[in-house]
N, C-alpha and C. Protein backbone atom coordinates (compact mmCIF):
# COMPACT_ATOMS: atom_id res chain seq x y z
N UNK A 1 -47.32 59.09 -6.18
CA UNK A 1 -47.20 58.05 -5.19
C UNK A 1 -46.14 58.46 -4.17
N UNK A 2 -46.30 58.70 -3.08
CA UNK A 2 -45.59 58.78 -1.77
C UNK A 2 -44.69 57.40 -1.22
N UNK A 3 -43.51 58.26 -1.16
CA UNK A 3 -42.30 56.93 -1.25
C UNK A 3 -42.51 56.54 0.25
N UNK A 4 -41.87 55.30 0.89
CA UNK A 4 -41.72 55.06 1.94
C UNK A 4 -40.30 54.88 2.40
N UNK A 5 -39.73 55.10 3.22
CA UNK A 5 -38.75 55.01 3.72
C UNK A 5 -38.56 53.89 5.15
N UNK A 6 -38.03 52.90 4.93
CA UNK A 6 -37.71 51.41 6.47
C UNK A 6 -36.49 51.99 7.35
N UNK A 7 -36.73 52.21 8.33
CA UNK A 7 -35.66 52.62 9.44
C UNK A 7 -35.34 51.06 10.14
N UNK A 8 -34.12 50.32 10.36
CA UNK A 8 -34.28 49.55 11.34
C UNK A 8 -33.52 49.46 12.42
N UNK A 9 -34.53 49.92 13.38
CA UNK A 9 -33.89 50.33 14.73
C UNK A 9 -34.71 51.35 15.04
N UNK A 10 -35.80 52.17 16.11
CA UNK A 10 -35.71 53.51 16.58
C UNK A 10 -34.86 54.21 17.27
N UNK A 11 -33.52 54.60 17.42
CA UNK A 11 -32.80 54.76 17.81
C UNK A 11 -32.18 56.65 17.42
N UNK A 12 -31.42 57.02 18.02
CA UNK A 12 -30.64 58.45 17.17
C UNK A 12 -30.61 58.13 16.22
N UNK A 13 -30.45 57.31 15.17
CA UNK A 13 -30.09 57.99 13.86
C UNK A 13 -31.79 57.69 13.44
N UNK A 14 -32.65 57.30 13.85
CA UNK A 14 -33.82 57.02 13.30
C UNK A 14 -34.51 58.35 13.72
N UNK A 15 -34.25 59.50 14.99
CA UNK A 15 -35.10 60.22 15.38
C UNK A 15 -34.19 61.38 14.33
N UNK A 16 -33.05 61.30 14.18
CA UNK A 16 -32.54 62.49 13.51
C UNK A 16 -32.83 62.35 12.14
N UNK A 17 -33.18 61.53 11.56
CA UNK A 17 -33.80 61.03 10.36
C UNK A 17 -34.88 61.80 9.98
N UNK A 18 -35.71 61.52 10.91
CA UNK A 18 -37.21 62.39 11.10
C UNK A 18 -37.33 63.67 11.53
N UNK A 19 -36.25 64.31 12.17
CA UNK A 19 -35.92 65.84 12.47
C UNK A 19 -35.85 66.66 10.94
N UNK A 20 -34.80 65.65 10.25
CA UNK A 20 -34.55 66.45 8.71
C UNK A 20 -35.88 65.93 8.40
N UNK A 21 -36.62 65.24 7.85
CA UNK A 21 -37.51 65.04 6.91
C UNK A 21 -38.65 66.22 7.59
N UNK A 22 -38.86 66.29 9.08
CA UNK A 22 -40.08 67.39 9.19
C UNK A 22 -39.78 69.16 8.88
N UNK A 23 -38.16 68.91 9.11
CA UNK A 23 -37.63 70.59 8.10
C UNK A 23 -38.02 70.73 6.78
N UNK A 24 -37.76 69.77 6.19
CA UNK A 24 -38.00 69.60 4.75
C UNK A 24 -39.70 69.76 4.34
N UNK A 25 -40.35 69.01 5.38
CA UNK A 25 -41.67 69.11 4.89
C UNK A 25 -41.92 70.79 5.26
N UNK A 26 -41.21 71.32 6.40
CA UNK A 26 -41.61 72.53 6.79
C UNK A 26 -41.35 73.49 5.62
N UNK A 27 -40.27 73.48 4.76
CA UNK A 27 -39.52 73.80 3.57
C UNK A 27 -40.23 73.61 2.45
N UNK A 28 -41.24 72.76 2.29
CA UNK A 28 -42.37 72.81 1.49
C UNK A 28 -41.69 71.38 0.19
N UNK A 29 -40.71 70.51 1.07
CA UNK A 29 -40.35 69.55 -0.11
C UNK A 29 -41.32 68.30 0.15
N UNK A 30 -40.85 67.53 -0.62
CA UNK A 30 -41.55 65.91 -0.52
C UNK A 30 -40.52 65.28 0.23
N UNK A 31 -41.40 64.55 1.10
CA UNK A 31 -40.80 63.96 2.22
C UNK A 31 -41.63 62.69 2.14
N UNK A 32 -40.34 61.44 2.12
CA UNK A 32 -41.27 59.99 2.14
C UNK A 32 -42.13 59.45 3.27
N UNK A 33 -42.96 58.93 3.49
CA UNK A 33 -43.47 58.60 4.45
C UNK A 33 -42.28 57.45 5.97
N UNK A 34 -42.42 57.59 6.62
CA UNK A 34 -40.92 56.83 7.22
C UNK A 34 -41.18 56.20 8.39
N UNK A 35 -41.32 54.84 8.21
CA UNK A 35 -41.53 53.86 9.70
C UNK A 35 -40.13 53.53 10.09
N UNK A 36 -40.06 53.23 11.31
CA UNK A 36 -38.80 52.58 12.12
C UNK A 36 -39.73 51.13 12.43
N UNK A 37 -38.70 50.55 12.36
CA UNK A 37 -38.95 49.08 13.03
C UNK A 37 -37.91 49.00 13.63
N UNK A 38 -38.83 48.85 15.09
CA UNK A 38 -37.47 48.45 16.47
C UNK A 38 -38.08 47.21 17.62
N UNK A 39 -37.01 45.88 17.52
CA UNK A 39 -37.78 45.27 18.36
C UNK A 39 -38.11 45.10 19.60
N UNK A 40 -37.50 46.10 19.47
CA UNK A 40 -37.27 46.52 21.60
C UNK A 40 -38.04 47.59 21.69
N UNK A 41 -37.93 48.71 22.69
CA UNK A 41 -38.58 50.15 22.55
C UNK A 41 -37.83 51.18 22.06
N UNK A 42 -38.51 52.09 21.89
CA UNK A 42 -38.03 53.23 20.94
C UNK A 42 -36.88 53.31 22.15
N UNK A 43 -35.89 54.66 21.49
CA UNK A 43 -34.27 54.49 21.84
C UNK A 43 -33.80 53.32 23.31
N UNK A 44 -34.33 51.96 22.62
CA UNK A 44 -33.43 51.31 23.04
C UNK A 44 -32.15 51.14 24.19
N UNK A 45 -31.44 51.83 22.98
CA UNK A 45 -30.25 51.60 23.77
C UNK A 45 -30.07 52.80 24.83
N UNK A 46 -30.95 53.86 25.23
CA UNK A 46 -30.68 54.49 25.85
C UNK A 46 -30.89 53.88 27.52
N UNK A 47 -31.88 53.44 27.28
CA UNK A 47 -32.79 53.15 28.84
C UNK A 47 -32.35 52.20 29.46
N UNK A 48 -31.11 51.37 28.95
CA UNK A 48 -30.49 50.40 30.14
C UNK A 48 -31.07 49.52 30.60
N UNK A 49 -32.33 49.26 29.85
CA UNK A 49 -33.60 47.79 30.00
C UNK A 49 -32.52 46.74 29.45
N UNK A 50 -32.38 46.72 28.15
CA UNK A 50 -31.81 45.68 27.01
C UNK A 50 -30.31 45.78 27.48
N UNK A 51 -29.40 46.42 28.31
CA UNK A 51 -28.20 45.94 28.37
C UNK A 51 -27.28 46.28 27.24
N UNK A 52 -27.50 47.59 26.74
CA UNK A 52 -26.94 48.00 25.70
C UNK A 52 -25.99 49.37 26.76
N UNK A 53 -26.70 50.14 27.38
CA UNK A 53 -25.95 51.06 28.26
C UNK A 53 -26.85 51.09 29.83
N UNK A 54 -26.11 51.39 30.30
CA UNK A 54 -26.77 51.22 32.36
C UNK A 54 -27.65 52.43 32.63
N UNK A 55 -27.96 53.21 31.46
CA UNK A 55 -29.18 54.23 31.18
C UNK A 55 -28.91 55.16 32.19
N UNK A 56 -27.83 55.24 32.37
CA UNK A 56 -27.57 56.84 33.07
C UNK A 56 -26.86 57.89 32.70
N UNK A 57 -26.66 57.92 31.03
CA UNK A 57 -25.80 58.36 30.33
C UNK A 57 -26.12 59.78 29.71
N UNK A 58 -25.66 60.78 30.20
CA UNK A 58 -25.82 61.89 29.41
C UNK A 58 -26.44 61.85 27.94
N UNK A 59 -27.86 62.26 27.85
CA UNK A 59 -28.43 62.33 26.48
C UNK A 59 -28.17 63.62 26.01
N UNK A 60 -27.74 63.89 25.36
CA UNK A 60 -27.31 65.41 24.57
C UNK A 60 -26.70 65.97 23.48
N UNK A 61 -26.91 66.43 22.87
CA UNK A 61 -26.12 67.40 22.09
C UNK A 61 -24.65 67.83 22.19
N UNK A 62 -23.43 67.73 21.63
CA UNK A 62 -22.35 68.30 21.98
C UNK A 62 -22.33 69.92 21.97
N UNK A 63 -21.75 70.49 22.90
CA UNK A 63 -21.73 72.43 22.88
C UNK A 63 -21.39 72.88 21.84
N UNK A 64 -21.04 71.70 21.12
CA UNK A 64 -20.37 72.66 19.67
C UNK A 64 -21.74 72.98 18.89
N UNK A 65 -22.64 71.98 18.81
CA UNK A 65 -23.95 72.67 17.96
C UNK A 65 -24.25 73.88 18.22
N UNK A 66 -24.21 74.82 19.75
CA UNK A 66 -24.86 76.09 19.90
C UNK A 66 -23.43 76.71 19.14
N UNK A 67 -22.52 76.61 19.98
CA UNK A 67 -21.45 77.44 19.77
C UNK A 67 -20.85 77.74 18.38
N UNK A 68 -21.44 76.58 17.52
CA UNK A 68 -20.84 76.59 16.30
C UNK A 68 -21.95 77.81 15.48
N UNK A 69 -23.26 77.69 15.91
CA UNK A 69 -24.31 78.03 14.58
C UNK A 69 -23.28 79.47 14.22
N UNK A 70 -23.57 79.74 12.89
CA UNK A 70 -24.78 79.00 11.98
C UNK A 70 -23.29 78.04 11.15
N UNK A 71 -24.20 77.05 10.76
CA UNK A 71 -23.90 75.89 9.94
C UNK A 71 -23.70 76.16 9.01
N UNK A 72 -23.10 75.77 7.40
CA UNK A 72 -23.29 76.10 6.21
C UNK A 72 -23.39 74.74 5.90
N UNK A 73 -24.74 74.27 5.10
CA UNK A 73 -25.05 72.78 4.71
C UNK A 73 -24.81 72.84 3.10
N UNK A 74 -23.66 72.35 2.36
CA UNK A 74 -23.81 72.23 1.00
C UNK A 74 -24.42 71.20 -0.02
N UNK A 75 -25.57 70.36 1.22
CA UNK A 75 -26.02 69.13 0.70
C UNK A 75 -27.07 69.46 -0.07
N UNK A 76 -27.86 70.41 -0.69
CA UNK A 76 -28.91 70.94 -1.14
C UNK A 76 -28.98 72.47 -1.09
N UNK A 77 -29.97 73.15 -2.35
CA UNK A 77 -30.11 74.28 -2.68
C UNK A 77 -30.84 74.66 -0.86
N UNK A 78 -31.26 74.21 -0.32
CA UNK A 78 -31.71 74.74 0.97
C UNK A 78 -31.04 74.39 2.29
N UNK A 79 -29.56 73.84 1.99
CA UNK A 79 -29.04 73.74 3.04
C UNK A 79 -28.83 74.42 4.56
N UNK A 80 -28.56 75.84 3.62
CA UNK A 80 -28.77 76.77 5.14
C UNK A 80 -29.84 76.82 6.23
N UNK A 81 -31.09 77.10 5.08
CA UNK A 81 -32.34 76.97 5.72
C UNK A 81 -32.38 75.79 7.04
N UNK A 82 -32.41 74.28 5.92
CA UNK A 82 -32.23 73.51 7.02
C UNK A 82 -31.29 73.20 8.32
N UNK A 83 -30.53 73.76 8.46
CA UNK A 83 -29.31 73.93 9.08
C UNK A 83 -29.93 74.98 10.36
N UNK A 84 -30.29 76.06 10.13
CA UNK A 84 -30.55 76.79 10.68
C UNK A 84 -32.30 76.52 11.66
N UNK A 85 -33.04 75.73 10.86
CA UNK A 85 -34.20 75.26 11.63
C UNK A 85 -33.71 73.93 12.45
N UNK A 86 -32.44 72.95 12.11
CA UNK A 86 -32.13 72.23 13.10
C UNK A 86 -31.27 72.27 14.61
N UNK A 87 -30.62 73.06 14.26
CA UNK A 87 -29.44 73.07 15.02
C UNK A 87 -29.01 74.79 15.67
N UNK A 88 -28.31 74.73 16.73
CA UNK A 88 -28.57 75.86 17.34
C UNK A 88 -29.63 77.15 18.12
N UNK A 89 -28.86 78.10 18.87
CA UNK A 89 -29.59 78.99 19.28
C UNK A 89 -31.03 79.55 18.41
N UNK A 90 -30.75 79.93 17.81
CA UNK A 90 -32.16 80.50 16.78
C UNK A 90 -32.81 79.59 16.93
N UNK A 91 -32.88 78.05 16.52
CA UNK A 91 -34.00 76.88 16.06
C UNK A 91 -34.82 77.26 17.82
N UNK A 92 -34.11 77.77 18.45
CA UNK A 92 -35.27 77.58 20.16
C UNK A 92 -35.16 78.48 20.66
N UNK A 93 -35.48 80.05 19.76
CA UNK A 93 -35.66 81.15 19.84
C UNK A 93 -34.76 82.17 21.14
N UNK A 94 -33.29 80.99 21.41
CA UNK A 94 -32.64 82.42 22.62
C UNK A 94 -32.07 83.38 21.52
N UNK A 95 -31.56 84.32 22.35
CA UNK A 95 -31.34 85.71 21.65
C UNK A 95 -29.63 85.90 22.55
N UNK A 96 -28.72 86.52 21.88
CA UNK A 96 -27.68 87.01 22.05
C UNK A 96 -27.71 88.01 23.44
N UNK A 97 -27.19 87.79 24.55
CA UNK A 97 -27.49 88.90 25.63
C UNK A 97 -26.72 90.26 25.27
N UNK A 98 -25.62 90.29 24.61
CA UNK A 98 -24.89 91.93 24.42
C UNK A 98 -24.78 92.45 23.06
C-alpha cells in the first residue's frame, strides 16, 4: 500500500518537498504519494495577489548552494547521492572552466 503524504500550503517548502521525494524515486526508493492543499494558488505568497509579498521579490537560491557543492547529507545511506542530484553545479550539467 502506497503511503500518502498532506502538504498544507503549496508553497517552498511544499515544492522542495517534492524535489527530494522525485530524487528518491530517481534513487529507486519508495516515495509516498504527496498532495498539497493550498487555498489560494500554488506559491502563494510569491505573486503579491494575496498580500503576503508585493511579488517583486527575488525568487532564488542563495550563491552558497553553487559555491558550496558538493554537500555531504548524513540523513540517509544515500545522502550524497541526493545531495548531489539536488543542489549545485553538476545537478544542471555546468562544467568547471580551468
Amino acid at each position: 500500500m502506497t503511503k500518502t503524504l498532506c502538504i498544507i500550503g503549496a508553497g517552498p517548502k511544499a515544492a522542495a518537498i517534492v524535489a527530494r521525494a522525485g530524487v528518491l524515486a530517481e534513487l529507486g526508493h519508495a516515495v509516498p504519494e504527496i498532495t498539497a492543499i493550498e487555498k489560494s494558488d500554488i506559491g502563494a505568497a510569491w505573486s503579491g495577489t494575496y498580500g503576503l509579498s508585493n511579488g517583486y521579490l527575488t525568487l532564488c537560491s542563495p550563491a552558497e548552494k553553487d559555491v558550496g557543492f558538493p554537500y555531504y547529507e548524513t540523513s540517509s545511506a544515500n545522502g550524497d547521492s541526493i545531495a548531489r542530484r539536488m543542489f549545485g553545479r553538476k545537478r544542471f550539467g555546468f562544467r568547471p572552466t580551468h
